[in-house]
Protein backbone atom coordinates (compact mmCIF):
# COMPACT_ATOMS: atom_id res chain seq x y z
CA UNK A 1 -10.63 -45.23 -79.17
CA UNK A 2 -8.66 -42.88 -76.99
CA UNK A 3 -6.54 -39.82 -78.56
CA UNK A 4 -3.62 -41.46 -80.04
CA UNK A 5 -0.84 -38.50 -80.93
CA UNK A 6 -0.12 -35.52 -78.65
CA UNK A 7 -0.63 -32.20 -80.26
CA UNK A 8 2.51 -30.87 -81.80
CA UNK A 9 1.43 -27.61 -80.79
CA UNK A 10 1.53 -28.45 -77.31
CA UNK A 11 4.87 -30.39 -77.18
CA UNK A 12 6.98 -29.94 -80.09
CA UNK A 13 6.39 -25.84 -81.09
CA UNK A 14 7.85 -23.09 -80.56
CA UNK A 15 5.79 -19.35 -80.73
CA UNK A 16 5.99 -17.97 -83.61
CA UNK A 17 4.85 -14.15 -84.48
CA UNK A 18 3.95 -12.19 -87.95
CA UNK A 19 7.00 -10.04 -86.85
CA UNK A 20 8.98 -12.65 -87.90
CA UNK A 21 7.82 -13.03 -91.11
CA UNK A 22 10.33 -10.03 -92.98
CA UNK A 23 12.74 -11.48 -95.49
CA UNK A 24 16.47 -10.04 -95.64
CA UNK A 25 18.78 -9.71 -98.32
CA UNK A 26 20.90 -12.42 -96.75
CA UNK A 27 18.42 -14.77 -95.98
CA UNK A 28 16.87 -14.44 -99.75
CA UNK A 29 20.36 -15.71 -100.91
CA UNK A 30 19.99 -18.62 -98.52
CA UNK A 31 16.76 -19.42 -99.51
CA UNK A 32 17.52 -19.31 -103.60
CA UNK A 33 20.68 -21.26 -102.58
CA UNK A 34 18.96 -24.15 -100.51
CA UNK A 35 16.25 -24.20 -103.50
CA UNK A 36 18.83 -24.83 -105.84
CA UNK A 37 20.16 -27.41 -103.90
CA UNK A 38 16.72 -29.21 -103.25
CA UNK A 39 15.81 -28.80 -107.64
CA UNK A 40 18.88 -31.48 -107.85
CA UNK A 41 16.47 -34.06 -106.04
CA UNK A 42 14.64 -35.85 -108.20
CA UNK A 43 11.15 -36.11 -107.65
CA UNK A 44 10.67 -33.22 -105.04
CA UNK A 45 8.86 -30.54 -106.06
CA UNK A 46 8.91 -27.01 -103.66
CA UNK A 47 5.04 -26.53 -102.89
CA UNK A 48 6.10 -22.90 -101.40
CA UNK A 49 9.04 -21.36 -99.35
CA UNK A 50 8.95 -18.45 -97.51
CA UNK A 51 11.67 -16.82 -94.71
CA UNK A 52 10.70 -16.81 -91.18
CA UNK A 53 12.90 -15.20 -89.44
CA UNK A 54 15.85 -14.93 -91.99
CA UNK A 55 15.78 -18.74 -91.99
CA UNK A 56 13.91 -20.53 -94.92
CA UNK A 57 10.84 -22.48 -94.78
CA UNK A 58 9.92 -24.92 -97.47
CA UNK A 59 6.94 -27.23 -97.71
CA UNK A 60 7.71 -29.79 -99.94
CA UNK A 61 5.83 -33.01 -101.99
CA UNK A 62 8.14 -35.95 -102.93
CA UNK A 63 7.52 -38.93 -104.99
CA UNK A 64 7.50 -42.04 -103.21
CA UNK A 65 6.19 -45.50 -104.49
CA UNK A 66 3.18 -46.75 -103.27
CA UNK A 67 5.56 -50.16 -102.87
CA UNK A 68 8.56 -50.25 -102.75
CA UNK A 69 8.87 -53.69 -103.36
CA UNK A 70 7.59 -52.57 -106.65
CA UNK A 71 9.21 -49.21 -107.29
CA UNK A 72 8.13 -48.85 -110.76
CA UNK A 73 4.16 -49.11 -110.26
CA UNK A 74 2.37 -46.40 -108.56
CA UNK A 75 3.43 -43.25 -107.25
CA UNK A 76 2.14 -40.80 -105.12
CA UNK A 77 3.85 -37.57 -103.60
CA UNK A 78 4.61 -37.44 -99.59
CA UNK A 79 4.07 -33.82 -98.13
CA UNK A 80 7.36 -32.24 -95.68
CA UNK A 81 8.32 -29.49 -94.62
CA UNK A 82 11.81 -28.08 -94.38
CA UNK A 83 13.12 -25.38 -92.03
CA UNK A 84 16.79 -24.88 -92.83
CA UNK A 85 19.19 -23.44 -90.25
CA UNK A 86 22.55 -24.14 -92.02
CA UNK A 87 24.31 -26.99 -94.46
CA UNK A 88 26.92 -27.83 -91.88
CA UNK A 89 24.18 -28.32 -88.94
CA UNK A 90 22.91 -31.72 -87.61
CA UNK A 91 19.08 -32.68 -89.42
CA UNK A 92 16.21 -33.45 -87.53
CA UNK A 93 13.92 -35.81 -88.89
CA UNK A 94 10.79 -35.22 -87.62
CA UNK A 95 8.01 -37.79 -87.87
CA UNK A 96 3.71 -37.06 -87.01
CA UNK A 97 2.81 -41.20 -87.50
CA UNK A 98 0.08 -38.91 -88.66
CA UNK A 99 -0.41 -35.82 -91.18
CA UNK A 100 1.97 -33.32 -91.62
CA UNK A 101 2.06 -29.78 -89.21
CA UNK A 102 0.19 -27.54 -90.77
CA UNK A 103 3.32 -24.67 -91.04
CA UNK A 104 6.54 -23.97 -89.40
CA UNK A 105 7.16 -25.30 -85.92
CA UNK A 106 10.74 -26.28 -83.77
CA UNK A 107 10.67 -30.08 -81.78
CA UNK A 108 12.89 -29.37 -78.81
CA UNK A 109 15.82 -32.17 -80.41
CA UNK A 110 15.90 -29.54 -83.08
CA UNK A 111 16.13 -26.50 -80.70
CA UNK A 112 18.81 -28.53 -78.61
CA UNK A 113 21.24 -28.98 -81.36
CA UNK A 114 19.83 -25.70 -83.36
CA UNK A 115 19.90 -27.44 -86.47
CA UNK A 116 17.68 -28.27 -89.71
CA UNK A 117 14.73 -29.84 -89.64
CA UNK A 118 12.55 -32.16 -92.17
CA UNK A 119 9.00 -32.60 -90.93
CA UNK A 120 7.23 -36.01 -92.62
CA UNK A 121 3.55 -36.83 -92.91
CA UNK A 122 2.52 -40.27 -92.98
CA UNK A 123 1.85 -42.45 -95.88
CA UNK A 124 -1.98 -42.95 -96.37
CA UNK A 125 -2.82 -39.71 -93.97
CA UNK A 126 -3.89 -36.44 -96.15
CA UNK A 127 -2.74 -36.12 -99.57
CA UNK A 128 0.18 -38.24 -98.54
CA UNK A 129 -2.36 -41.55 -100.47
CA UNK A 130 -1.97 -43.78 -103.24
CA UNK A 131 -4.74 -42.95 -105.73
CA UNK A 132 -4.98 -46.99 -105.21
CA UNK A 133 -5.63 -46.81 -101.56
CA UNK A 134 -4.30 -50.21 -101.38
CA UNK A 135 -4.37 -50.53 -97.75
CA UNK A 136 -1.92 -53.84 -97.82
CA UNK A 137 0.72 -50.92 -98.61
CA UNK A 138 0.29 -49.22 -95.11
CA UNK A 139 2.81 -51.40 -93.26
CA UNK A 140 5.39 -49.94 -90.52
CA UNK A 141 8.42 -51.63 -93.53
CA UNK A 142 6.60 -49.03 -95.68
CA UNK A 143 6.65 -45.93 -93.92
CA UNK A 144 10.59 -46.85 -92.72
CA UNK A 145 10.93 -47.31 -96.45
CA UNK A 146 9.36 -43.76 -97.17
CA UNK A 147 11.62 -42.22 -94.80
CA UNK A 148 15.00 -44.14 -95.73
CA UNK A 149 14.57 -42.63 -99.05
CA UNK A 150 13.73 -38.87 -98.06
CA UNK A 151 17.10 -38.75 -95.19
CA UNK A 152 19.31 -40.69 -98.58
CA UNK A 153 18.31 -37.80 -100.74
CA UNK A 154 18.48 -34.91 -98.40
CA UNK A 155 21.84 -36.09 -96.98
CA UNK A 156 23.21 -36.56 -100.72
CA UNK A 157 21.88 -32.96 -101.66
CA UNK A 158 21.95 -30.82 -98.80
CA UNK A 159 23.16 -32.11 -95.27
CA UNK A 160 25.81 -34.44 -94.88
CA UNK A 161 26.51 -34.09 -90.84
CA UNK A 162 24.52 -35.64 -87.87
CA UNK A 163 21.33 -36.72 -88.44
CA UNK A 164 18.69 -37.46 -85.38
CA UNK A 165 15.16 -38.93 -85.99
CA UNK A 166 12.37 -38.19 -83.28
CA UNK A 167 8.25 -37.74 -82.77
CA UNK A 168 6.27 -37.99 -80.29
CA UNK A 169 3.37 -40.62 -79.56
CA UNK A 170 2.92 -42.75 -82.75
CA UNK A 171 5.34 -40.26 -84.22
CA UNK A 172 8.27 -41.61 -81.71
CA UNK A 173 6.79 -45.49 -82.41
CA UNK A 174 7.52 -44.41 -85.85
CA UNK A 175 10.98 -43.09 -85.51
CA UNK A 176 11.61 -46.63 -83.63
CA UNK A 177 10.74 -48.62 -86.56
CA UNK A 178 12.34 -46.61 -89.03
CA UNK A 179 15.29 -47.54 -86.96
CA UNK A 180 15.09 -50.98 -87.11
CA UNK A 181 14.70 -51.70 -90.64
CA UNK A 182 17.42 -49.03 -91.78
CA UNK A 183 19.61 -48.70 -88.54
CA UNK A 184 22.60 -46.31 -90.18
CA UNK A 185 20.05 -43.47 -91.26
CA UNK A 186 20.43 -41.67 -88.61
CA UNK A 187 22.76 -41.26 -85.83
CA UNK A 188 20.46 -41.11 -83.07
CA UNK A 189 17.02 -41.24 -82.50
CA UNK A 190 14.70 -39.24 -79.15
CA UNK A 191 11.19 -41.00 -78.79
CA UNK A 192 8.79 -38.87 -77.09
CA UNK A 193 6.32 -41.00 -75.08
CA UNK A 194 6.53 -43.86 -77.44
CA UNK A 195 4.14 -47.16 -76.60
CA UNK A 196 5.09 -50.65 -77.48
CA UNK A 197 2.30 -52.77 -77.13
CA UNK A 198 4.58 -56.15 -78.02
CA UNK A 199 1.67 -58.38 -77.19
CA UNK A 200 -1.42 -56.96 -78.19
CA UNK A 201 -3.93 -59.04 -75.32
CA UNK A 202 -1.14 -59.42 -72.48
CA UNK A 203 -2.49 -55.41 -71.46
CA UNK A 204 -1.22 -53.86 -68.97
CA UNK A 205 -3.37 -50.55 -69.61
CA UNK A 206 -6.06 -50.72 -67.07
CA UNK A 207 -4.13 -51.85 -64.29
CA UNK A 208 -1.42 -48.85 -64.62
CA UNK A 209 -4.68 -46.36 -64.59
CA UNK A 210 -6.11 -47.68 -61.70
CA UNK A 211 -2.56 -47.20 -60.19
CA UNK A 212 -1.87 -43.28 -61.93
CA UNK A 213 -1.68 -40.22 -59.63
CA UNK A 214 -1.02 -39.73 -55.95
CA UNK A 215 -4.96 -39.91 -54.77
CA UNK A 216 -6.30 -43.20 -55.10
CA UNK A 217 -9.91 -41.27 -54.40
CA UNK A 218 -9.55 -39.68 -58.63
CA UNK A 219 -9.72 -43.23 -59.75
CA UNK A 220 -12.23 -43.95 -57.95
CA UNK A 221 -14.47 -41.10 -58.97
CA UNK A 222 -13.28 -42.19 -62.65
CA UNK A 223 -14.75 -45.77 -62.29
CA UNK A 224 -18.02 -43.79 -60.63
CA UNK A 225 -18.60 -41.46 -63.22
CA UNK A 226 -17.74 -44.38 -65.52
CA UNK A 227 -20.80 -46.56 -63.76
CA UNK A 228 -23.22 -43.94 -63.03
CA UNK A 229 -22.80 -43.22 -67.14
CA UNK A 230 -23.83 -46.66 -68.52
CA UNK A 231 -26.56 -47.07 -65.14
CA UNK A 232 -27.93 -44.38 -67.07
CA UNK A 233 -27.52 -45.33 -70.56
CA UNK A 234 -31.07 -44.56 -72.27
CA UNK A 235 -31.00 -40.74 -70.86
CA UNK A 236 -27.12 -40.74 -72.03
CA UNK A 237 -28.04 -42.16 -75.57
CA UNK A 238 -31.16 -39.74 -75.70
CA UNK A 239 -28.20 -36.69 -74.78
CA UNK A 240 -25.82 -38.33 -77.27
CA UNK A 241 -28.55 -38.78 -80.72
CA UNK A 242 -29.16 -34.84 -79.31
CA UNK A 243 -26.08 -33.83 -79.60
CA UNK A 244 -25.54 -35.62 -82.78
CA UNK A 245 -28.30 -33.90 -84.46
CA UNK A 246 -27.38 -30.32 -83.37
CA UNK A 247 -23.75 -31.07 -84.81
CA UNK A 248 -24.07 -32.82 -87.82
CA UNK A 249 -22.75 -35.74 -86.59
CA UNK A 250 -23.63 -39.97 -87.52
CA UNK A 251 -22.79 -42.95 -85.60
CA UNK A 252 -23.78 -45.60 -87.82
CA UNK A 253 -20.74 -46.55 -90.19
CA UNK A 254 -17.85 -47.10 -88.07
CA UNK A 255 -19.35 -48.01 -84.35
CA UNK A 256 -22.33 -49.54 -86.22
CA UNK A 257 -25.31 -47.51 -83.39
CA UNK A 258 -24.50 -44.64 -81.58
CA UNK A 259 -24.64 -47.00 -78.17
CA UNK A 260 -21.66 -48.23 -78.82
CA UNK A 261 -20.40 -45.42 -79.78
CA UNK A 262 -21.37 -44.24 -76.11
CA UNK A 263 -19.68 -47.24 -74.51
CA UNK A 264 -16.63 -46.46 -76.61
CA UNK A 265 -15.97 -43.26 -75.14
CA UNK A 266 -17.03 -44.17 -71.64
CA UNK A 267 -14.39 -46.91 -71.68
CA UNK A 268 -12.04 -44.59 -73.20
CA UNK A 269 -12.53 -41.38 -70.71
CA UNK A 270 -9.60 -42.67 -67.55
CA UNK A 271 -7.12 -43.11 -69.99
CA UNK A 272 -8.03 -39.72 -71.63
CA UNK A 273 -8.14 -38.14 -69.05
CA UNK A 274 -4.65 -39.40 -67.42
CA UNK A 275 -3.06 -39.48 -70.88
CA UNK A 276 -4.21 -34.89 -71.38
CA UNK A 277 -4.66 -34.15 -67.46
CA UNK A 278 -2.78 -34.16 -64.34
CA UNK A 279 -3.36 -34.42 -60.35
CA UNK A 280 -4.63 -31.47 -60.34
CA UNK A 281 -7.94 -32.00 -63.10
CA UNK A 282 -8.96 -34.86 -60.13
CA UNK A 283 -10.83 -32.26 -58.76
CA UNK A 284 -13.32 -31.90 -61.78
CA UNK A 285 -14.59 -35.13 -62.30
CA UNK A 286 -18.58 -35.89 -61.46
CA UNK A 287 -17.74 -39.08 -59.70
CA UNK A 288 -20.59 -38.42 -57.08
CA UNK A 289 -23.96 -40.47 -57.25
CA UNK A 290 -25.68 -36.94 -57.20
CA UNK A 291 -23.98 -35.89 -60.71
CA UNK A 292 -26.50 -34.94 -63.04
CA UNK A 293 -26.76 -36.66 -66.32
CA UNK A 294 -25.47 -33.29 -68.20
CA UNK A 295 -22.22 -32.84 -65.78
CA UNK A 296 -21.18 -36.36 -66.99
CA UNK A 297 -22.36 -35.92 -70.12
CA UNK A 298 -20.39 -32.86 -70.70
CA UNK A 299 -17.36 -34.44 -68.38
CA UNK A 300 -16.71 -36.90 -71.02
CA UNK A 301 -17.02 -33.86 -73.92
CA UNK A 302 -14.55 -32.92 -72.30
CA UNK A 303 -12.36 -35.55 -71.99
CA UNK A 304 -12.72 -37.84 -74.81
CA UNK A 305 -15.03 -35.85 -77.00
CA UNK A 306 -18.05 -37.30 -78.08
CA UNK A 307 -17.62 -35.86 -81.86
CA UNK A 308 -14.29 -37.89 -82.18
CA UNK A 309 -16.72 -41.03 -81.71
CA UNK A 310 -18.77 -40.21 -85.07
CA UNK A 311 -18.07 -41.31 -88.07
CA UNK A 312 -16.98 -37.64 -89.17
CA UNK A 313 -14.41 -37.37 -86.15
CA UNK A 314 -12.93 -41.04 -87.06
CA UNK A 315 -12.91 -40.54 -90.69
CA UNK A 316 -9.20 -38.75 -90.94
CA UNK A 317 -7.94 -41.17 -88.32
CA UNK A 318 -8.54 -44.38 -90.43
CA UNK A 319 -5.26 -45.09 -92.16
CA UNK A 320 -4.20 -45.51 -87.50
CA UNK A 321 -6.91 -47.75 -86.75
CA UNK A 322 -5.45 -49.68 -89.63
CA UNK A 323 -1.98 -50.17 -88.74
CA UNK A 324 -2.96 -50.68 -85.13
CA UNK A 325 -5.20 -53.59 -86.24
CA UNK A 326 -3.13 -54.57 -88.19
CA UNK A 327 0.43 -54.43 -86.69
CA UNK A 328 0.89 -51.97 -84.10
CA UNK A 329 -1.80 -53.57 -81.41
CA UNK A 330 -4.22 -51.65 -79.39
CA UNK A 331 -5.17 -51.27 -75.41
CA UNK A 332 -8.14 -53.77 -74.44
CA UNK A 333 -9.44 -50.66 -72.04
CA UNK A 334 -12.79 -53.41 -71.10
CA UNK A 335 -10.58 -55.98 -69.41
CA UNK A 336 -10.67 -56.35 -65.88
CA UNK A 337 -13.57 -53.67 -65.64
CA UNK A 338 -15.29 -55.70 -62.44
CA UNK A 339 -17.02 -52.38 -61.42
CA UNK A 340 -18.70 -52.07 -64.89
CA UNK A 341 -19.68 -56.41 -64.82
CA UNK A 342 -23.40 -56.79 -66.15
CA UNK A 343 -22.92 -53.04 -68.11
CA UNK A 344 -21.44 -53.37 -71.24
CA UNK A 345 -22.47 -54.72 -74.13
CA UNK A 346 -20.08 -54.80 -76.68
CA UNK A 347 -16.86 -57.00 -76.18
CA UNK A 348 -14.37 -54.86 -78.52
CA UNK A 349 -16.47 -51.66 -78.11
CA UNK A 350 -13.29 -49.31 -77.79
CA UNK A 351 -11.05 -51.64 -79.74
CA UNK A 352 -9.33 -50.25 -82.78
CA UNK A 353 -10.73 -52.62 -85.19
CA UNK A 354 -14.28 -51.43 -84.15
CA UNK A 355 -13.06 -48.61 -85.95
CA UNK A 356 -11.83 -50.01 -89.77
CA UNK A 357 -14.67 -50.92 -91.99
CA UNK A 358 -15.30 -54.83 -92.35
CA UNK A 359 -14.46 -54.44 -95.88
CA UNK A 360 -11.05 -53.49 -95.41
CA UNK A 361 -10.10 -54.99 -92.09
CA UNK A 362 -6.60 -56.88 -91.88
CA UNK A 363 -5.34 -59.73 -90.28
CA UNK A 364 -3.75 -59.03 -87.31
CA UNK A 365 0.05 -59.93 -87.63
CA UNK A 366 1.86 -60.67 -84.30
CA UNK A 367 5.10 -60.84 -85.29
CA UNK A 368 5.94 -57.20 -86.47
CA UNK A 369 6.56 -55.90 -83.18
CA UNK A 370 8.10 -58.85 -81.76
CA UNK A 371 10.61 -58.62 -84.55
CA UNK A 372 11.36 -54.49 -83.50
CA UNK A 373 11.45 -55.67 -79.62
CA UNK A 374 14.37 -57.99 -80.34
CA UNK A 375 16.30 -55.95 -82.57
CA UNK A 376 16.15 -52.91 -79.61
CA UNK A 377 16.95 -55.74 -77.47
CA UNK A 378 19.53 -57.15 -79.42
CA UNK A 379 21.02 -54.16 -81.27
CA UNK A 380 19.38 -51.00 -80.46
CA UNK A 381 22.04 -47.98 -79.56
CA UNK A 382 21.95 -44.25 -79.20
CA UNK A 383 18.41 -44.27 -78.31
CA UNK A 384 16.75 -41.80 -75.92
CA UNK A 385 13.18 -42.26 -74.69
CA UNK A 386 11.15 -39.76 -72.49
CA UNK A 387 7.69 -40.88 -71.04
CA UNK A 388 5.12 -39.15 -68.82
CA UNK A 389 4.53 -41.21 -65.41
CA UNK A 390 1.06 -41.00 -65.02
CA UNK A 391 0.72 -41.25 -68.84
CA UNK A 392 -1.23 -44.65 -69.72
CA UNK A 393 0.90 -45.30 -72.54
CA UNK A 394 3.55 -46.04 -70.43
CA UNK A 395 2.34 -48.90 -69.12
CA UNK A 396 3.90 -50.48 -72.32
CA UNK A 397 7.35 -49.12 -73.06
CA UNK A 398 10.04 -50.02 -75.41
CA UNK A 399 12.59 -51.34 -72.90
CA UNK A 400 16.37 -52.49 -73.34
CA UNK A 401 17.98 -56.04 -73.71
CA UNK A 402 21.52 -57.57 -73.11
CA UNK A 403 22.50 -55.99 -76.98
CA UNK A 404 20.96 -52.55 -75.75
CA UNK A 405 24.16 -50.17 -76.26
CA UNK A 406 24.80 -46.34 -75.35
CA UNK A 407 20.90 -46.01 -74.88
CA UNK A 408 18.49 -43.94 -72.44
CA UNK A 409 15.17 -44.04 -70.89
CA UNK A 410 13.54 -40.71 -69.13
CA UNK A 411 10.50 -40.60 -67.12
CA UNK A 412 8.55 -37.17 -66.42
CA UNK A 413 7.39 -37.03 -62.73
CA UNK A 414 3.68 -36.81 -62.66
CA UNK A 415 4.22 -36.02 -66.52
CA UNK A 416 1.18 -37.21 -68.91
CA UNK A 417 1.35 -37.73 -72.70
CA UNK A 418 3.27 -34.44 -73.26
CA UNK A 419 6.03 -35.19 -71.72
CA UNK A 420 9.63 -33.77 -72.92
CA UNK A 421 13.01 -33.26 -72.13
CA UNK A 422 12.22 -29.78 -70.81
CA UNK A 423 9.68 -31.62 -68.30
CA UNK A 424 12.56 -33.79 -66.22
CA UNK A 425 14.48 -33.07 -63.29
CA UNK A 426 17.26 -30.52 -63.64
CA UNK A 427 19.43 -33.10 -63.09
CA UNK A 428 17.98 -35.65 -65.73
CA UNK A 429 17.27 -32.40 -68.18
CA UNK A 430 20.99 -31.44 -68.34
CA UNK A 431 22.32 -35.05 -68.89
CA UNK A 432 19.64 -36.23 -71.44
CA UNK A 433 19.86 -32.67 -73.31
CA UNK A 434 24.25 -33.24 -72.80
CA UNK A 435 23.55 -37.14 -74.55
CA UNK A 436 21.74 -35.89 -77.36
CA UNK A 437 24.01 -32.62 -77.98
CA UNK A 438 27.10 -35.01 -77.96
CA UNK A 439 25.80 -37.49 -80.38
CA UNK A 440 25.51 -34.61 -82.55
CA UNK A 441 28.53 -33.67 -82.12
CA UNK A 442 27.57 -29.75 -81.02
CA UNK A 443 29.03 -27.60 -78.59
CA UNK A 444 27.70 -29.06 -75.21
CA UNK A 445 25.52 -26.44 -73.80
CA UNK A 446 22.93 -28.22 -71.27
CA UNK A 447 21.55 -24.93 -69.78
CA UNK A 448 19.75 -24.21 -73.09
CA UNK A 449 16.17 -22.87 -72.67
CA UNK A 450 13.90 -25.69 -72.74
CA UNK A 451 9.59 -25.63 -73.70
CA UNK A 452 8.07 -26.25 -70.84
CA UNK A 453 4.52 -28.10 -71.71
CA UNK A 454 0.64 -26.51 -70.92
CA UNK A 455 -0.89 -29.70 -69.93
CA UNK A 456 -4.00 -27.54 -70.44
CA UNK A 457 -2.83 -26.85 -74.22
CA UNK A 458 -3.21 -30.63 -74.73
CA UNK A 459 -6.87 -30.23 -75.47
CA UNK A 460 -6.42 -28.90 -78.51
CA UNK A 461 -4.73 -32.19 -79.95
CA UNK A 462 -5.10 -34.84 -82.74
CA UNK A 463 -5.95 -38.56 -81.42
C-alpha cells in the first residue's frame, strides 16, 4: 500500500495566521446573511462559523442518503466546509476522496478565480458513515450522487454563477467521476495528479519507476536497498516486531503477520519515494551492500512508514482499500520485480485487497472505469489535468478520445505527486491559469501569485 492522497497542506493551502482571525462589523453582516441563506437548505445544519479574515467560514453536516437509489431509508450527515468570498463569485467544489480538511484552507482553482469554496469529505471516511456501514453503498455512482445533491442545493440557495469541481490525487479521480455521471454540475473541472488505472493488471507502474528521474544510478540503489532488505529479512522482522512493541502497533488483522507487512512496504518504498521526493532525495538512499540493517530500516520509515503498515495506521484508510478493490483498481508494484525473483513470498503482498478484511471484501467490477474512460473519450470537455513527471501515478492517466472537446492536460517537469498549476512552465502556468479563469468567466489575470509546492512538506501527508 503506497500513500494514496497528497497532503492538502502541502498542495492545496494557503498560510493562514491568528491575526487573521478578528471579525468586522461588515463581515458579521456577511456572515448572518450567508447563514440565513444556508438555514433555507434543508437538511444542513451549521456545525460552527467563524470570520477569517472578514470572510466567513462555515463547517457544515448535510443529510445525505446512505442510497440514493433508496432515498427514504437511511440517512447519515456528510461533513463540508464553506469559505464564502461573495454570492456573485464562481464556487469551487473541492473534493479529499478522503476526510474532510481539518479547518480553513484555499486550493489554488479557488485562489485563481478568488471565489467560494465548498470543501467535501467522503462518504464512509470519518463521521461522514452510515450507522449501517453497508459497504455495497461505497460506490464511485454514490459519492457523484452525494455531491450532485450538495452543488443542486448550494447553487439554488446561495451561488448561482460558475461552478468548477477539483482535488487532487483520489480527490481529482473523484471530481472525474462526479463528472461523468452528472456532466452539467459544474462548468469545469481541474484534476490534480489524477490516476486512471482503466485495467487494473495491464500495469504500467513499475516500468515508469524504473524509468523516473534523470540518474538511472537512484533506481538502481532503490532496487538495492529493496534486495539487501528482504536478503535480510529475519534481522528486518526482529527491527520491525521492535518497533511495533515500542509504538503500540499490531500487524496481525489486516496483513495477517507482520512479514508481510514488511514485504508490503518494501515493495511499496520506489514508488513512495518518487511519488513525495525528487532528484535531489537520490542522494539519501542506502543502496550500498555496506548499509547497515538500521539505515534501511529507518530509510523505509522514512519513506513509506512502517506504522502506516499496522493495523492502527490502515484502520482510517479502509473505506480506499475498498473502492480500489472494488472499482477503482490498484498498482501490482511485485510484477516484473526480476531483481527481487526467489524473495518474496506473498503474491498480492502490497495489493489493496490485502488490506480489506475477508469478511467484507468485494468483487472486483471491471467495468466502472471502462465506462468513465469512454465517456472522457467520448464526451468529456472543459477538463484540465496537471500531473507530476516523475510521479508514479502518472504512468496511468486519464487521456482524451476523438469526443474529447475544449480539454487540457499539464505535466510538471521533474514534478512528483504535488504537482500544481503554480509548478509548470511560465509559459504553460499563464495559459492553463488563462483556461480556467475564462471558463469562469473572471477578469483574465494570468500573472496571479501562484503556491509554489515544498516537496519536503509532502511528508506530512495522508495515504
Amino acid at each position: 500500500m503506497r500513500r494514496f492522497v497528497v497532503s492538502v497542506a502541502a498542495v492545496l493551502v494557503a498560510a493562514l495566521t491568528c491575526s487573521l482571525l478578528t471579525p468586522a462589523v461588515a463581515g458579521a453582516a456577511v456572515l448572518d446573511d450567508v447563514a440565513a441563506r444556508l438555514a433555507t437548505i434543508p437538511g444542513l445544519r451549521i456545525e460552527s462559523s467563524i470570520l477569517i479574515g472578514e470572510r466567513p467560514f462555515f463547517v457544515l453536516r448535510y443529510t445525505q442518503p446512505g442510497d440514493h437509489k433508496a432515498p427514504d431509508g437511511e440517512k447519515f450527515e456528510q461533513r463540508i466546509t464553506l469559505w464564502h468570498r461573495d454570492f456573485a463569485r464562481p464556487t469551487v467544489l473541492h473534493t479529499t476522496g478522503y476526510g474532510g480538511v481539518g479547518g480553513p484552507f484555499v486550493a489554488e482553482p479557488t485562489r485563481l478565480v478568488d471565489g467560494n469554496q465548498l470543501n467535501v469529505e467522503q462518504r464512509f471516511f470519518n463521521a461522514s458513515t452510515p450507522a449501517s456501514k453497508d459497504w455495497s453503498k461505497l460506490s464511485i455512482w454514490q459519492a457523484a450522487s452525494d455531491h450532485h445533491r450538495i452543488v443542486t442545493a448550494f447553487r439554488k440557495a446561495l451561488y448561482p454563477g460558475k461552478w468548477v469541481s477539483t482535488g487532487a490525487s483520489k480527490g481529482g479521480m473523484t471530481s472525474v467521476y462526479h463528472r461523468r455521471f452528472y456532466p452539467a454540475d459544474v462548468d469545469a473541472t481541474v484534476a490534480y495528479v489524477a490516476p486512471h488505472d482503466v485495467v487494473n493488471r495491464q500495469d504500467a507502474y513499475v516500468d515508469f519507476i524504473q524509468g523516473a528521474g534523470t540518474d538511472p544510478q537512484c533506481n538502481l540503489a532503490l532496487r538495492n536497498l529493496q534486495r539487501n532488505t528482504l536478503v535480510r529479512r529475519p534481522a528486518m522482522l526482529a527491527k520491525l516486531k521492535q518497533y511495533a512493541a515500542a509504538n503500540g502497533l499490531t500487524y496481525d488483522r489486516t496483513f495477517g503477520s507482520a512479514d508481510r507487512a514488511l514485504e508490503a512496504a518494501v515493495l511499496d518504498t520506489p514508488f513512495a519515494f518518487w511519488q513525495y521526493s525528487t532528484q535531489a532525495s537520490c542522494a539519501s538512499v542506502p543502496g550500498s551492500a555496506t548499509a547497515t540493517d538500521q539505515q534501511l530500516f529507518d530509510f523505509i520509515d522514512r519513506i513509506a512508514g512502517w506504522s502506516f503498515y499496522s493495523d492502527e495506521g490502515t484502520a482510517g484508510f479502509l473505506p480506499y482499500f475498498y473502492q480500489a478493490s472494488h472499482q477503482l483498481n490498484w498498482p501490482d508494484v511485485a510484477s516484473r520485480t526480476t531483481w527481487l525473483k526467489g524473495l518474496l513470498r506473498y503474491r498480492e503482498a502490497g495489493d489493496a485487497p490485502a488490506a480489506v478484511p475477508d469478511d467484507i471484501e468485494p468483487k472486483q467490477d471491471p467495468s466502472a472505469l471502462r465506462d468513465v474512460d469512454l465517456w472522457l473519450k467520448n464526451s468529456g470537455q472543459r477538463m484540465l489535468f496537471v500531473y507530476g513527471e516523475n510521479d508514479p501515478w502518472s504512468a496511468e492517466k486519464f487521456a482524451p478520445g476523438a469526443g474529447t472537446r475544449d480539454s487540457h492536460w499539464y505535466t510538471v517537469p521533474g514534478g512528483n505527486h504535488g504537482a500544481s498549476i503554480g509548478g509548470l512552465p511560465a509559459a504553460q502556468r499563464t495559459e492553463a491559469t488563462t483556461i480556467l479563469q475564462k471558463w469562469m468567466g473572471v477578469a483574465v489575470n494570468p500573472a496571479i501569485q501562484h503556491r509554489t509546492v515544498d516537496p519536503g512538506a509532502l511528508r506530512a501527508t495522508a495515504r
